[in-house]
N, C-alpha and C. Protein backbone atom coordinates (compact mmCIF):
# COMPACT_ATOMS: atom_id res chain seq x y z
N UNK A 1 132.50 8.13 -25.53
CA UNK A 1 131.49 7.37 -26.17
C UNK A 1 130.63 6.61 -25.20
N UNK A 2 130.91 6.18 -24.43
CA UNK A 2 130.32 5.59 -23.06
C UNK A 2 129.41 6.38 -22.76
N UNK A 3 129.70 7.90 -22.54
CA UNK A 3 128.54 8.82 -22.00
C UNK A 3 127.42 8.30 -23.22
N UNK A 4 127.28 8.85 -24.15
CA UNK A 4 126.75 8.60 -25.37
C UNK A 4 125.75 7.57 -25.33
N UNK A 5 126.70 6.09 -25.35
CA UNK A 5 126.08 5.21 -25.18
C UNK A 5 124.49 5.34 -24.31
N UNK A 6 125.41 4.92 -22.76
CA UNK A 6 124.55 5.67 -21.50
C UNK A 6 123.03 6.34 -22.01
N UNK A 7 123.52 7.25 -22.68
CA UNK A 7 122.31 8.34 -22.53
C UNK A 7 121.56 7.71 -23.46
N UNK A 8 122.10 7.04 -24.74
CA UNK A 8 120.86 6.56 -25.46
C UNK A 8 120.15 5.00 -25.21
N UNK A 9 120.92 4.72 -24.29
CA UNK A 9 120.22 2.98 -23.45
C UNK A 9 119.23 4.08 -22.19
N UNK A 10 119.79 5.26 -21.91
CA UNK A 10 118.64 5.53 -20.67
C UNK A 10 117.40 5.86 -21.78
N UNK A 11 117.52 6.54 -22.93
CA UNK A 11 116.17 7.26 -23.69
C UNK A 11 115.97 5.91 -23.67
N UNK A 12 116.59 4.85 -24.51
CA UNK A 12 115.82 3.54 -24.80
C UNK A 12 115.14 2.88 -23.74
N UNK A 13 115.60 3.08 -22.64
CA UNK A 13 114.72 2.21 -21.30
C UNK A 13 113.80 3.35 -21.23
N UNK A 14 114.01 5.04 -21.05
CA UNK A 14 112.81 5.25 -20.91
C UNK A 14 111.69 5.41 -22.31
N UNK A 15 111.96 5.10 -23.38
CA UNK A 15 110.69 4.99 -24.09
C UNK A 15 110.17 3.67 -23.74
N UNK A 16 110.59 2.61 -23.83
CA UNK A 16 110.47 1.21 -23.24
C UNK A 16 108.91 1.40 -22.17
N UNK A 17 109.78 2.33 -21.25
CA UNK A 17 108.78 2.22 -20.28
C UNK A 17 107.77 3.39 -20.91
N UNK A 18 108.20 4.41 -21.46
CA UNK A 18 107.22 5.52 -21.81
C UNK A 18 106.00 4.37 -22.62
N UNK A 19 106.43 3.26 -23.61
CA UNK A 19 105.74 2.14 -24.73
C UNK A 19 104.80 1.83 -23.67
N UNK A 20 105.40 1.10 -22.43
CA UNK A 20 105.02 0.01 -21.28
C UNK A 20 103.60 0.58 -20.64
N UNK A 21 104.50 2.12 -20.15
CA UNK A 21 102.52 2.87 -19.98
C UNK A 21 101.55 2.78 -20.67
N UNK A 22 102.35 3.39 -21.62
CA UNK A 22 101.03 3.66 -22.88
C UNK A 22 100.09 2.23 -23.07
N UNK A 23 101.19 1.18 -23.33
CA UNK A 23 100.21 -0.09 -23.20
C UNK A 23 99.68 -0.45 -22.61
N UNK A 24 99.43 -0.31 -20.65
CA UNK A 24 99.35 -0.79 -19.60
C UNK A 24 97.53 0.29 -19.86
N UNK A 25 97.95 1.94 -19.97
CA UNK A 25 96.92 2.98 -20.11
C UNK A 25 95.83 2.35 -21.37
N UNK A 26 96.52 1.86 -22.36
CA UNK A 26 95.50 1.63 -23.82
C UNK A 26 94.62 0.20 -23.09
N UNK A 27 95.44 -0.32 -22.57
CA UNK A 27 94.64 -2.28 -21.72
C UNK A 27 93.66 -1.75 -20.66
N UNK A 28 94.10 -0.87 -19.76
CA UNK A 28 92.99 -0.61 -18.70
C UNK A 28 92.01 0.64 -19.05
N UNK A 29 92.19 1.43 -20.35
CA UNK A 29 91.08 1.74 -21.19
C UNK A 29 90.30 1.13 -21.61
N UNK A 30 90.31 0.12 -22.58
CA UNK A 30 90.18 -0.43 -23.09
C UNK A 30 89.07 -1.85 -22.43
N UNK A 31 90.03 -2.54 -20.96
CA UNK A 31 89.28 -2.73 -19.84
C UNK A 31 87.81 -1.82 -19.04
N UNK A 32 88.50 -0.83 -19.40
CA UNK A 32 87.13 0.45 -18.79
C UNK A 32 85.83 0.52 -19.61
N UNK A 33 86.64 0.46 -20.79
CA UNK A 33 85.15 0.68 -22.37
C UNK A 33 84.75 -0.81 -21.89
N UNK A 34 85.50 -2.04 -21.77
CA UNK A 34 84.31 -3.25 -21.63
C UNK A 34 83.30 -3.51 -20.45
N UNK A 35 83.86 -2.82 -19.32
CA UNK A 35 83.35 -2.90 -18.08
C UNK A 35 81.96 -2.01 -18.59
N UNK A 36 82.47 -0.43 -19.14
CA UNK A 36 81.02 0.19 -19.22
C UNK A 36 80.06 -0.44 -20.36
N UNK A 37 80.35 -1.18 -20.86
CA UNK A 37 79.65 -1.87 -22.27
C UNK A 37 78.83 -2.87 -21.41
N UNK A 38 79.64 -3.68 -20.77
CA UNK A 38 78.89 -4.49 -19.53
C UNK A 38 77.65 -4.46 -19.29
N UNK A 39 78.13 -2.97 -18.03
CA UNK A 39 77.34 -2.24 -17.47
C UNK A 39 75.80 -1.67 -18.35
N UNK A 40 76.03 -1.48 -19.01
CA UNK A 40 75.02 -0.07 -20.27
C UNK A 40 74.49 -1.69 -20.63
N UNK A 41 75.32 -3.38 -21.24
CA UNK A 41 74.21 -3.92 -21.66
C UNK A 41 73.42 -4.59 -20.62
N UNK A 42 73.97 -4.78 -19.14
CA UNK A 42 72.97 -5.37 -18.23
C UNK A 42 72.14 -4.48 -17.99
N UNK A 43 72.03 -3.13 -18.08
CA UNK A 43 70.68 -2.20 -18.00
C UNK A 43 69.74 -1.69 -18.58
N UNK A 44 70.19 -2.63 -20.19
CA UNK A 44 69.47 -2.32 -21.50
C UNK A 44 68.61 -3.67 -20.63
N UNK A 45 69.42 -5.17 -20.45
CA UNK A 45 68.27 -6.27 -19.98
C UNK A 45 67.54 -5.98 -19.14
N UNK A 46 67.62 -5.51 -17.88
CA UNK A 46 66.83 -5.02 -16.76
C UNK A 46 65.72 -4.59 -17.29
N UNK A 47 65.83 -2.82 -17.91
CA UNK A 47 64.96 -2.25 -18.66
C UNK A 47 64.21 -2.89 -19.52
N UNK A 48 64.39 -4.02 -20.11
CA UNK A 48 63.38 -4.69 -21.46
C UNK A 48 62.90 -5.97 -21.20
N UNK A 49 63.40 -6.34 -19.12
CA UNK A 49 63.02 -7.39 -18.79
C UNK A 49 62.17 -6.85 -18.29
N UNK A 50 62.15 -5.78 -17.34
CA UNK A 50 61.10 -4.86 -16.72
C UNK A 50 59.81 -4.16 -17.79
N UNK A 51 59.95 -3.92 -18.58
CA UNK A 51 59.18 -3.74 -20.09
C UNK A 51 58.28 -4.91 -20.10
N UNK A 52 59.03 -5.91 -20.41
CA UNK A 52 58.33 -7.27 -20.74
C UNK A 52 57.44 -7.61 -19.61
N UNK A 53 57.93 -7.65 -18.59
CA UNK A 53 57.00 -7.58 -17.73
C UNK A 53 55.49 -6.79 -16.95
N UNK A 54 55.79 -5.69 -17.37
CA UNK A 54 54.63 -4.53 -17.52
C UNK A 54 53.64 -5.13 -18.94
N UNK A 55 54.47 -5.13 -19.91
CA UNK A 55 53.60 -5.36 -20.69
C UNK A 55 52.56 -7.37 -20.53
N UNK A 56 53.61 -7.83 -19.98
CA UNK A 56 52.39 -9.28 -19.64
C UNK A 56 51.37 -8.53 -18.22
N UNK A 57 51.77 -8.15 -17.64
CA UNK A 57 50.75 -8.16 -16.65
C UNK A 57 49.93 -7.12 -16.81
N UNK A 58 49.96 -5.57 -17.93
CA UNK A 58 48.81 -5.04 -18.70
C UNK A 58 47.75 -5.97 -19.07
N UNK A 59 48.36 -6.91 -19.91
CA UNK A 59 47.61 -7.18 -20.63
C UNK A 59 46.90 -8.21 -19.89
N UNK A 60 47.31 -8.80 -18.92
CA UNK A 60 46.57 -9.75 -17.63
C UNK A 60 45.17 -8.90 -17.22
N UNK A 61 45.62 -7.91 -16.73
CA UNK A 61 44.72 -7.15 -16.14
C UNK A 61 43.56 -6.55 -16.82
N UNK A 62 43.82 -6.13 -18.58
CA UNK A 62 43.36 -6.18 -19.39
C UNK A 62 41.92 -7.01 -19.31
N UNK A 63 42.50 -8.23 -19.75
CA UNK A 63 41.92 -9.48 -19.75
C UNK A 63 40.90 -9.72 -18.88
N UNK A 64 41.81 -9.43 -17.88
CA UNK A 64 40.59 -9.76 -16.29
C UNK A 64 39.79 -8.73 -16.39
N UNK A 65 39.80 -7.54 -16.67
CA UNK A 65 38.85 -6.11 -16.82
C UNK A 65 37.97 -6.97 -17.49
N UNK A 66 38.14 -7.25 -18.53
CA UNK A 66 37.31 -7.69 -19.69
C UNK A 66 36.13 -9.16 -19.39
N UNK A 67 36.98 -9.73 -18.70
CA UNK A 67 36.00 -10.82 -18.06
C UNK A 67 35.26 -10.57 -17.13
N UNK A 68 35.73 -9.44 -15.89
CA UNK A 68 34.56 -9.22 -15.46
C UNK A 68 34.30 -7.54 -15.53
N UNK A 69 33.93 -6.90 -16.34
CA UNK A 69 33.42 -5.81 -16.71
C UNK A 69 32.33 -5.69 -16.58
N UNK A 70 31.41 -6.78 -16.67
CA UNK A 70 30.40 -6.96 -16.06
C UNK A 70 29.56 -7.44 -14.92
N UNK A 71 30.50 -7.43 -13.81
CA UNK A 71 30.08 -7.75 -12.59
C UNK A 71 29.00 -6.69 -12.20
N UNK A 72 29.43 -5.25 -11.88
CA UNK A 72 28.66 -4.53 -11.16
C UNK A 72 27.66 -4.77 -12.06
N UNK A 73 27.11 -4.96 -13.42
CA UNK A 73 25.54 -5.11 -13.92
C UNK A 73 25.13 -6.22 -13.34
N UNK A 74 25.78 -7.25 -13.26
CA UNK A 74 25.23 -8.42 -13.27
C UNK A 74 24.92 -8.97 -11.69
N UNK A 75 26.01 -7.83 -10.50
CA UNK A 75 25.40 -7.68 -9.14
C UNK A 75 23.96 -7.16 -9.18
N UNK A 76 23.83 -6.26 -9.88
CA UNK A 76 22.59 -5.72 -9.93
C UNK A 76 21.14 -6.59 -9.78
N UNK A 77 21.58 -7.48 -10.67
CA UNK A 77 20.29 -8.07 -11.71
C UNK A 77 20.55 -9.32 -10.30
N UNK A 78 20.96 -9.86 -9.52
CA UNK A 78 20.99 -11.31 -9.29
C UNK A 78 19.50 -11.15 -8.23
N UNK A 79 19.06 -9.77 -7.63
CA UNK A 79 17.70 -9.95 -6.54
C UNK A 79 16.73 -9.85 -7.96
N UNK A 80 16.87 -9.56 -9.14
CA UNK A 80 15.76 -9.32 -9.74
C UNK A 80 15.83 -11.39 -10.61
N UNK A 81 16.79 -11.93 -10.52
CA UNK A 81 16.87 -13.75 -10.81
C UNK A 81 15.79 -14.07 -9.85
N UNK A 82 16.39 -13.61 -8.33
CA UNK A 82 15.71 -14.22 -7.09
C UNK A 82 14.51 -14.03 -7.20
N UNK A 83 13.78 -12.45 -7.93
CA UNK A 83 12.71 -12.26 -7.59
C UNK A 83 12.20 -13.24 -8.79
N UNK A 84 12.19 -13.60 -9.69
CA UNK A 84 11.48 -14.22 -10.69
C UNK A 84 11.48 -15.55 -10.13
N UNK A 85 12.43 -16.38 -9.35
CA UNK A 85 11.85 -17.46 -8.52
C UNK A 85 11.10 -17.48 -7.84
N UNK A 86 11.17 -16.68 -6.83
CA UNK A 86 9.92 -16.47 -6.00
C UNK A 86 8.92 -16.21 -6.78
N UNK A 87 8.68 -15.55 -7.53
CA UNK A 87 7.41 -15.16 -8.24
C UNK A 87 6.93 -16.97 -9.05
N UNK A 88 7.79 -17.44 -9.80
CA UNK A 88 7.83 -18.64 -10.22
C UNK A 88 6.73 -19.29 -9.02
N UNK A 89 7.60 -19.86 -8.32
CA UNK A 89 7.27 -20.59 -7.00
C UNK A 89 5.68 -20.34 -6.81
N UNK A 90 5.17 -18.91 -6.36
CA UNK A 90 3.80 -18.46 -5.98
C UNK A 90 3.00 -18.53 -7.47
N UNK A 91 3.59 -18.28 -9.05
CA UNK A 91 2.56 -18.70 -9.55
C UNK A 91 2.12 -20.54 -10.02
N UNK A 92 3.06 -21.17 -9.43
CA UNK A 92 2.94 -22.46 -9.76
C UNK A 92 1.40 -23.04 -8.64
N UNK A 93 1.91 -22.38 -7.41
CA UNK A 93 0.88 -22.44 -6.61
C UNK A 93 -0.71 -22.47 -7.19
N UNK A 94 -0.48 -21.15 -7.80
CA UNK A 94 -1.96 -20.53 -8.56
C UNK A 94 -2.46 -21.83 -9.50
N UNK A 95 -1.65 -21.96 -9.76
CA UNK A 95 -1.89 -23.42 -11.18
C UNK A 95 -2.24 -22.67 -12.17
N UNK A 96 -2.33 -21.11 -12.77
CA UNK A 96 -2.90 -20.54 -13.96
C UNK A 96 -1.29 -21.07 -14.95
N UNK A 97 -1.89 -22.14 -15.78
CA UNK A 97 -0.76 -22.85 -16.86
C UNK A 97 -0.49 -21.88 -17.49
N UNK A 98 -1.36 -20.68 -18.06
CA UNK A 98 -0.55 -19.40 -19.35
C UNK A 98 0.32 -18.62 -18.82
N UNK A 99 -0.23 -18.07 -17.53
CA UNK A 99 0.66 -17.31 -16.74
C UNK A 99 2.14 -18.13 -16.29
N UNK A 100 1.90 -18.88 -15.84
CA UNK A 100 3.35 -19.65 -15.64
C UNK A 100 3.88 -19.71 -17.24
N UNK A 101 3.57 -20.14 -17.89
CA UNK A 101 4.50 -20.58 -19.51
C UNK A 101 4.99 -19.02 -19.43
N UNK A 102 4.27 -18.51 -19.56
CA UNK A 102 4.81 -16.96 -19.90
C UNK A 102 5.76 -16.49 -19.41
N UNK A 103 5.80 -16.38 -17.64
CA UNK A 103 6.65 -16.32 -17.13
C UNK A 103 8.28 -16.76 -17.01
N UNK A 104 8.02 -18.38 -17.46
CA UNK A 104 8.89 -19.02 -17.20
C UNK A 104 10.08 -18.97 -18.75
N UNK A 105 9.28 -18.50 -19.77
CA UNK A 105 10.10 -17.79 -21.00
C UNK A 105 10.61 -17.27 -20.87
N UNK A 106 10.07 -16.07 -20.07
CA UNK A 106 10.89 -14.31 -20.39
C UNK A 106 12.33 -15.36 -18.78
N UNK A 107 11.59 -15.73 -17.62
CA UNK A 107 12.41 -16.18 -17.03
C UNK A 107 13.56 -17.14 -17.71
N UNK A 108 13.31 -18.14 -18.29
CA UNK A 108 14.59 -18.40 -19.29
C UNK A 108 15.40 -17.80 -20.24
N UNK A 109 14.63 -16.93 -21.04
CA UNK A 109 15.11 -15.89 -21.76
C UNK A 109 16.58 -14.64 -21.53
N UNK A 110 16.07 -14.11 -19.93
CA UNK A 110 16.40 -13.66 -19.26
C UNK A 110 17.87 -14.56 -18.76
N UNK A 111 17.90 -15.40 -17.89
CA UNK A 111 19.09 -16.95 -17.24
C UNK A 111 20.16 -17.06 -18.66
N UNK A 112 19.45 -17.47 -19.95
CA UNK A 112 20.23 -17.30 -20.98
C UNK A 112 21.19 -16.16 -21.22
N UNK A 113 20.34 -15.38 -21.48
CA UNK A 113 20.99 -14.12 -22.15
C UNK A 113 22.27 -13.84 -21.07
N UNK A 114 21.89 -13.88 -19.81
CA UNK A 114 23.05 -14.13 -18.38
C UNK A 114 24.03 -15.41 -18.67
N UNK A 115 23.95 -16.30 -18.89
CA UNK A 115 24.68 -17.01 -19.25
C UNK A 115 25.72 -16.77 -20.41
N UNK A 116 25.15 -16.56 -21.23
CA UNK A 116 26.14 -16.08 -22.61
C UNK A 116 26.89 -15.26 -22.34
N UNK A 117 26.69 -14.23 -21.32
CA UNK A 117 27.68 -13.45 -20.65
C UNK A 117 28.86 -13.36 -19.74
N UNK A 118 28.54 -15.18 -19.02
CA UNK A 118 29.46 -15.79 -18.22
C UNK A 118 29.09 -15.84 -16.82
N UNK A 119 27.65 -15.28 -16.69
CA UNK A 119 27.32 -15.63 -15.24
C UNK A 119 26.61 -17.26 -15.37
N UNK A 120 27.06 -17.61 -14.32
CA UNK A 120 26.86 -19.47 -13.68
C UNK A 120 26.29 -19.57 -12.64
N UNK A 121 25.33 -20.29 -12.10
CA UNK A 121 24.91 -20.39 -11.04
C UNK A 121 25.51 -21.30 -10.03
N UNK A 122 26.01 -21.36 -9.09
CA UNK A 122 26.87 -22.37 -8.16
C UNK A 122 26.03 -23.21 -7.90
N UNK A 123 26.41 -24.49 -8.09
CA UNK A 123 25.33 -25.59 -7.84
C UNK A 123 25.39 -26.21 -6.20
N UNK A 124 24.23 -26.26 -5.52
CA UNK A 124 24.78 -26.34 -3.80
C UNK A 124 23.02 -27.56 -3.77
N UNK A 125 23.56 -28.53 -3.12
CA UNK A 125 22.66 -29.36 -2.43
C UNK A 125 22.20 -29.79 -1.56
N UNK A 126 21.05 -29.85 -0.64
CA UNK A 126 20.94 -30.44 0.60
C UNK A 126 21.72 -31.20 1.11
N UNK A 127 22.07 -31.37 1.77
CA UNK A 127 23.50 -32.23 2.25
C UNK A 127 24.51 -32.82 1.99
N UNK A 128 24.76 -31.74 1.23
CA UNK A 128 26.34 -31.38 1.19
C UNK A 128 27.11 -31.12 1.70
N UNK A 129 28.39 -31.23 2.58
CA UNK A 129 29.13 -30.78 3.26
C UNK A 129 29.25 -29.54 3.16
N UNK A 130 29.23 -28.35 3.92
CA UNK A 130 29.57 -26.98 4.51
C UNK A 130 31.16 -27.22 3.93
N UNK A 131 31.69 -25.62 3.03
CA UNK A 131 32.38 -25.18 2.67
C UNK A 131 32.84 -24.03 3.25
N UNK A 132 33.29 -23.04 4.07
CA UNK A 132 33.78 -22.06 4.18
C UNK A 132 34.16 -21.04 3.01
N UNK A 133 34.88 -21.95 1.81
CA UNK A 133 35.15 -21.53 0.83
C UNK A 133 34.04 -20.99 -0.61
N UNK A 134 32.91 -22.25 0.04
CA UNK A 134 32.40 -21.86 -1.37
C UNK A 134 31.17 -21.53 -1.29
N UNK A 135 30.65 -21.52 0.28
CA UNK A 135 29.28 -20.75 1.04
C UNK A 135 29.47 -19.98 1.90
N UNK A 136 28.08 -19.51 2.35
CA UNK A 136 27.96 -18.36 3.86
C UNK A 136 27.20 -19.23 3.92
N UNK A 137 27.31 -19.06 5.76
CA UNK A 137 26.63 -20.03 6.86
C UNK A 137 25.54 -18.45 7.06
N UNK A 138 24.39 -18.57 6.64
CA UNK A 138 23.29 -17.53 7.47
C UNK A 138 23.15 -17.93 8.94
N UNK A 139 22.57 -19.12 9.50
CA UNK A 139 22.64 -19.67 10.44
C UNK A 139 23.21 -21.04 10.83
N UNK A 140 22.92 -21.48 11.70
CA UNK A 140 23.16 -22.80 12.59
C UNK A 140 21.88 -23.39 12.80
N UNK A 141 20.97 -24.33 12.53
CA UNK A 141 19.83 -24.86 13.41
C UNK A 141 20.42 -26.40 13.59
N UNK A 142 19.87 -26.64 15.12
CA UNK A 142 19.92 -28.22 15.14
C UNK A 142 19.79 -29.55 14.16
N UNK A 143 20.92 -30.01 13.88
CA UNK A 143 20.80 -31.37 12.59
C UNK A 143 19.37 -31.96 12.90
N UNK A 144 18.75 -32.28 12.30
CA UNK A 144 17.64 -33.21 11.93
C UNK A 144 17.97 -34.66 12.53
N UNK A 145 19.08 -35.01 12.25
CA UNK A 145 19.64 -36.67 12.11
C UNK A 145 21.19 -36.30 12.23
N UNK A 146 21.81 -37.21 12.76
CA UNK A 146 23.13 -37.47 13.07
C UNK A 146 24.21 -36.94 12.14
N UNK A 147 23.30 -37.46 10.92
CA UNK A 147 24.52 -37.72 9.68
C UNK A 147 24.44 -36.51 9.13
N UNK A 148 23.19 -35.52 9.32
CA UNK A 148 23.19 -34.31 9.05
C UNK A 148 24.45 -33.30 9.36
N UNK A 149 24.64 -33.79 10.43
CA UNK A 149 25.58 -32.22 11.14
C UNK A 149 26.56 -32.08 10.23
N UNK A 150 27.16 -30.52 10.49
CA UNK A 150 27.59 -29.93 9.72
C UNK A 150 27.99 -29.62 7.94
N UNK A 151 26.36 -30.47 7.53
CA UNK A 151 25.97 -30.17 6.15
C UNK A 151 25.08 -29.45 5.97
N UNK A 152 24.79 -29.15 5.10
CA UNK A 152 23.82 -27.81 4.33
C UNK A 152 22.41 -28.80 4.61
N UNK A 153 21.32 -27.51 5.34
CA UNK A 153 19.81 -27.90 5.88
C UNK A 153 19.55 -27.51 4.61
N UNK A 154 19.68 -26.06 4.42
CA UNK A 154 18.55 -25.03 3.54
C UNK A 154 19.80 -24.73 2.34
N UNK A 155 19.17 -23.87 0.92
CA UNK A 155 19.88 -23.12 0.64
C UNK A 155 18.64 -21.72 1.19
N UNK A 156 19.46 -20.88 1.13
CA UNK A 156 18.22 -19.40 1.36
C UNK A 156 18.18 -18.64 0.30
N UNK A 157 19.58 -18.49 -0.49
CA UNK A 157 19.61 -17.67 -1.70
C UNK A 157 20.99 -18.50 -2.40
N UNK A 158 20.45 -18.35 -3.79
CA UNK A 158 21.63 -18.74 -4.52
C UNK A 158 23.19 -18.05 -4.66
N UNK A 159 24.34 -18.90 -4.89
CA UNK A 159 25.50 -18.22 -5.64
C UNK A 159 25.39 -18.36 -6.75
N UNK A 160 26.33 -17.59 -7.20
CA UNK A 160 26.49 -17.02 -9.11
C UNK A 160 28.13 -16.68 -8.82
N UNK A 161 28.63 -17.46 -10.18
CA UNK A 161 29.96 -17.00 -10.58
C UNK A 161 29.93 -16.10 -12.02
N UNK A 162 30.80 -14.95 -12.20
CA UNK A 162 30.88 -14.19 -13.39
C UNK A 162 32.12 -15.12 -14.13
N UNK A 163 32.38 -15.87 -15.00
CA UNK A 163 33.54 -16.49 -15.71
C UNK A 163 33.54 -17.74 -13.99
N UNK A 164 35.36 -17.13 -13.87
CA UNK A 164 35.77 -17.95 -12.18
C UNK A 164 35.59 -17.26 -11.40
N UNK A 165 35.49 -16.08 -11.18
CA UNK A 165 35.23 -15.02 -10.13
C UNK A 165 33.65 -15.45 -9.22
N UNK A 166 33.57 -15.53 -8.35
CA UNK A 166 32.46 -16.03 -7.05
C UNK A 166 32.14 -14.57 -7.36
N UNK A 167 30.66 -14.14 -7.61
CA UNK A 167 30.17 -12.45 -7.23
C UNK A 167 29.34 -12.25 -6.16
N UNK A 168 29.06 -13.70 -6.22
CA UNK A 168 27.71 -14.26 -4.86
C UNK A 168 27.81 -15.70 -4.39
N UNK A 169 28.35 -15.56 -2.73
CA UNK A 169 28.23 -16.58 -2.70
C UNK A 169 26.80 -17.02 -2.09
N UNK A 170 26.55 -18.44 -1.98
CA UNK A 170 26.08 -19.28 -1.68
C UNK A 170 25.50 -18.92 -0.35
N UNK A 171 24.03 -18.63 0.13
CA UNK A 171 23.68 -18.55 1.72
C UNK A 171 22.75 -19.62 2.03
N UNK A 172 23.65 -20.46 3.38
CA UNK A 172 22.68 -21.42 3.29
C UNK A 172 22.65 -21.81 5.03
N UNK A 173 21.72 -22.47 5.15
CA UNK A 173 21.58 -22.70 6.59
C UNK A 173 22.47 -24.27 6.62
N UNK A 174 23.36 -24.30 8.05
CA UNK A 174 23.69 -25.90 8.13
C UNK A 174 23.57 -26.28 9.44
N UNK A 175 23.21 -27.60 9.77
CA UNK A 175 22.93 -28.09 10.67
C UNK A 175 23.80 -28.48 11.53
N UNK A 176 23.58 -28.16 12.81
CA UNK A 176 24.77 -28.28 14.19
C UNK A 176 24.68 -29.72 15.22
C-alpha cells in the first residue's frame, strides 16, 4: 500500500505542479495580452496625436494661404500706388483743380478698395530712428545736424503690409 500511496502523492505533486504551470503560463499570457494592449493603445495616441497635429497646422497654413493669397496681385499694383503719387505731386504743381479732384478719387478709390483687402501702408517719418527691421537703408548721406544721425533723412518709396506680412519694405535714406 505504500507503493500505492507513493504513486498517487507523486501524480498529486505532479498535477500540483502540472496546475502551477498552467497558472504561471495563463498569468504571463495574460501579462503578454496587457503588455500588447499597452503597446497597440500608445500607438493608437501617437497616431491621433500626430493626426491632430497635421490637422492644426493644415489648417494654419490654410489660413495663412488665405490671408495672403493676395500678395503676388497686390506686389504688382504697389509701382502703379507710387505712380499715382507722383502723378498727384506733378498735377498739384499744374494747379488745374478738376484734374487733381479727379485724380485724387479714382486715387482714393483705388487705396480703399486695397485696403479692404488688407494692404496697409507702413507709416515712416522724417526722423525717426533707422530700423533694420522695419526699413531698407537705400543710402547713407551726411546728417544735416547732430541729432540727425542715424535717423531717417528721406523716405524714397513707401512700405505696405498685406494683413502682418511686410510685402514692401520701407526705402529710405538715413543720415551718417
Amino acid at each position: 500500500m505504500t507503493k500505492k500511496k507513493e504513486q498517487k502523492r507523486a501524480k498529486g505533486a505532479a498535477s500540483e505542479k502540472q496546475v502551477a504551470e498552467e497558472t504561471v503560463d495563463k498569468i504571463s499570457m495574460e501579462e503578454q495580452l496587457k503588455k500588447e494592449l499597452a503597446n497597440e493603445k500608445d500607438k493608437f495616441l501617437r497616431l491621433f496625436a500626430e493626426f491632430e497635429n497635421y490637422k492644426k497646422r493644415t489648417s494654419k497654413e490654410r489660413i495663412e494661404l488665405y490671408k495672403t493669397a493676395n500678395e503676388e496681385l497686390m506686389t504688382v499694383l504697389l509701382p502703379i500706388l507710387d505712380d499715382f503719387d507722383r502723378g498727384l505731386a506733378e498735377i498739384k504743381k499744374a494747379k488745374d483743380k478738376e484734374l487733381l479732384k479727379g485724380m485724387e478719387l479714382i486715387n482714393n478709390k483705388l487705396k480703399n478698395s486695397l485696403t479692404q483687402k488688407g494692404l496697409s501702408q507702413i507709416a515712416v517719418e522724417k526722423g525717426e530712428t533707422f530700423d533694420v527691421e522695419l526699413h531698407e537703408a537705400i543710402t547713407q548721406i551726411p546728417a544735416p545736424s547732430e541729432d540727425m544721425k542715424g535717423k531717417i533723412i528721406d523716405v524714397i518709396e513707401q512700405g505696405y503690409k498685406l494683413g502682418e506680412k511686410i510685402i514692401r519694405y520701407p526705402k529710405v535714406v538715413v543720415g551718417q
